[in-house]
C-alpha atoms as a PDB file:
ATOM      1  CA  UNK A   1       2.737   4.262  -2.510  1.00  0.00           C
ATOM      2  CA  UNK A   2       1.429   2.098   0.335  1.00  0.00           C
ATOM      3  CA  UNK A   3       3.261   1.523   3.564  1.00  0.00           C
ATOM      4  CA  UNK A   4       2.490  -0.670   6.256  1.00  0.00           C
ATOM      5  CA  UNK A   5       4.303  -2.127   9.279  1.00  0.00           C
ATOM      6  CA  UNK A   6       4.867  -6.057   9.335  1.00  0.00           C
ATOM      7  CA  UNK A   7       6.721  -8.724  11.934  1.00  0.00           C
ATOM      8  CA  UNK A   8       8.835 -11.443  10.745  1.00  0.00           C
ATOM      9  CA  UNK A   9       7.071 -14.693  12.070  1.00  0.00           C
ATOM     10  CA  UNK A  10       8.799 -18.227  12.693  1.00  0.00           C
ATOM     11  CA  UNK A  11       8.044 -20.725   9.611  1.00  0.00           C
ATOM     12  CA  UNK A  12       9.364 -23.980  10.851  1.00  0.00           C
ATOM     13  CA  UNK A  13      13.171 -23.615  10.725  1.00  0.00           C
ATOM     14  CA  UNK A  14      12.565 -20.603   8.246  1.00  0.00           C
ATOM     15  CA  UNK A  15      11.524 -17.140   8.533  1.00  0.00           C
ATOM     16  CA  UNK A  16       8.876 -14.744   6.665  1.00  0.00           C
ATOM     17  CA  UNK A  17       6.758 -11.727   6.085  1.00  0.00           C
ATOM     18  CA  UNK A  18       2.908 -12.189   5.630  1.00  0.00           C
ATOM     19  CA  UNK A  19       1.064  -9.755   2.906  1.00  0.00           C
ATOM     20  CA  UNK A  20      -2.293  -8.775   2.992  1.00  0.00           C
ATOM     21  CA  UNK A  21      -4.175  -9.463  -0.222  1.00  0.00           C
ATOM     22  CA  UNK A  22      -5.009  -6.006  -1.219  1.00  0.00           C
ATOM     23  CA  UNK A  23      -0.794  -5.431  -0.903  1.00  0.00           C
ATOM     24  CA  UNK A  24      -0.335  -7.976  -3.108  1.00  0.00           C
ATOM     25  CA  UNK A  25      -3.094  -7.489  -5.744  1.00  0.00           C
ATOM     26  CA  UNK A  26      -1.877  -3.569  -5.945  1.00  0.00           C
ATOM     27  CA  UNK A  27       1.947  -4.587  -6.404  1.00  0.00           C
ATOM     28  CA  UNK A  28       0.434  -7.137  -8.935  1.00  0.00           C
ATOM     29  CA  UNK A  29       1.373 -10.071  -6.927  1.00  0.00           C
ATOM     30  CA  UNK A  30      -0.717 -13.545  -6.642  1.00  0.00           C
ATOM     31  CA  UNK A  31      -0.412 -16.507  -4.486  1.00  0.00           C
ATOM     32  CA  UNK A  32       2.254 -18.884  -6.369  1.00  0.00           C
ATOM     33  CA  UNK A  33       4.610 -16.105  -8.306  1.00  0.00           C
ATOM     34  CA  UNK A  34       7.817 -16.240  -8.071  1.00  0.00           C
ATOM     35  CA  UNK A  35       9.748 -13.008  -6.962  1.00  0.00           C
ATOM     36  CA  UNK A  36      13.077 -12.040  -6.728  1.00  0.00           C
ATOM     37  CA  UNK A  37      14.770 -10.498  -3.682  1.00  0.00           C
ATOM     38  CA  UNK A  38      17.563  -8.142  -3.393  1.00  0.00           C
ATOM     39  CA  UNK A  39      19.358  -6.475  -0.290  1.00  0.00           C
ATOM     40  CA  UNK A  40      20.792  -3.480  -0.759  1.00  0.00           C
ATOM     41  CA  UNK A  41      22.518  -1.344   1.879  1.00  0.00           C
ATOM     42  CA  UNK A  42      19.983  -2.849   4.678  1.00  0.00           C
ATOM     43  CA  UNK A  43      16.563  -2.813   2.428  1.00  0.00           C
ATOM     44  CA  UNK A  44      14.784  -5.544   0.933  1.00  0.00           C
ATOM     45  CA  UNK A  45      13.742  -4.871  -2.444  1.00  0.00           C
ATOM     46  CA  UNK A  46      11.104  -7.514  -3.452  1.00  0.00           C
ATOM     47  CA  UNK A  47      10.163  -7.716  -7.656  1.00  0.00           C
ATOM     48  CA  UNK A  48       7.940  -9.925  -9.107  1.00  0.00           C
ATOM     49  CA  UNK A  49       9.971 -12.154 -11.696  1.00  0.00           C
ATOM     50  CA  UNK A  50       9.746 -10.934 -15.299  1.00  0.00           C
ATOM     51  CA  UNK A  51       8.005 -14.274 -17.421  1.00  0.00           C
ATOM     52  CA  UNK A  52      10.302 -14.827 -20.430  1.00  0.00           C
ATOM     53  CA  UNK A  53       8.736 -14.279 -23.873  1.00  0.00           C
ATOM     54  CA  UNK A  54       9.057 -17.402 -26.417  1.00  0.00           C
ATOM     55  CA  UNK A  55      10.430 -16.865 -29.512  1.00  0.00           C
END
């Protein structure tokens, strides 16, 4: 498991969390996935979305 320490920057009117690459590519994460966020008691949990199979 890989920690690291990150700041939550000013995007416009928004808010977010940059990722280094190598974060990304070792969660299995790429530029343009979508992901799906949860917050539970206080955490952020942060999955990549599951592509649906076609039948």
């Amino acid at each position: 498991m890989t920690k690291l320490q990150r700041k939550i920057t000013k995007i416009g009117k928004n808010y977010g969390v940059t990722f280094p690459k190598d974060i990304l590519h070792e969660a299995g994460l790429a530029h343009g996935d979508e992901m799906e966020i949860e917050v539970k008691q206080q955490e952020l949990i942060i999955r990549k979305m599951k592509k649906e199979k076609r039948q």
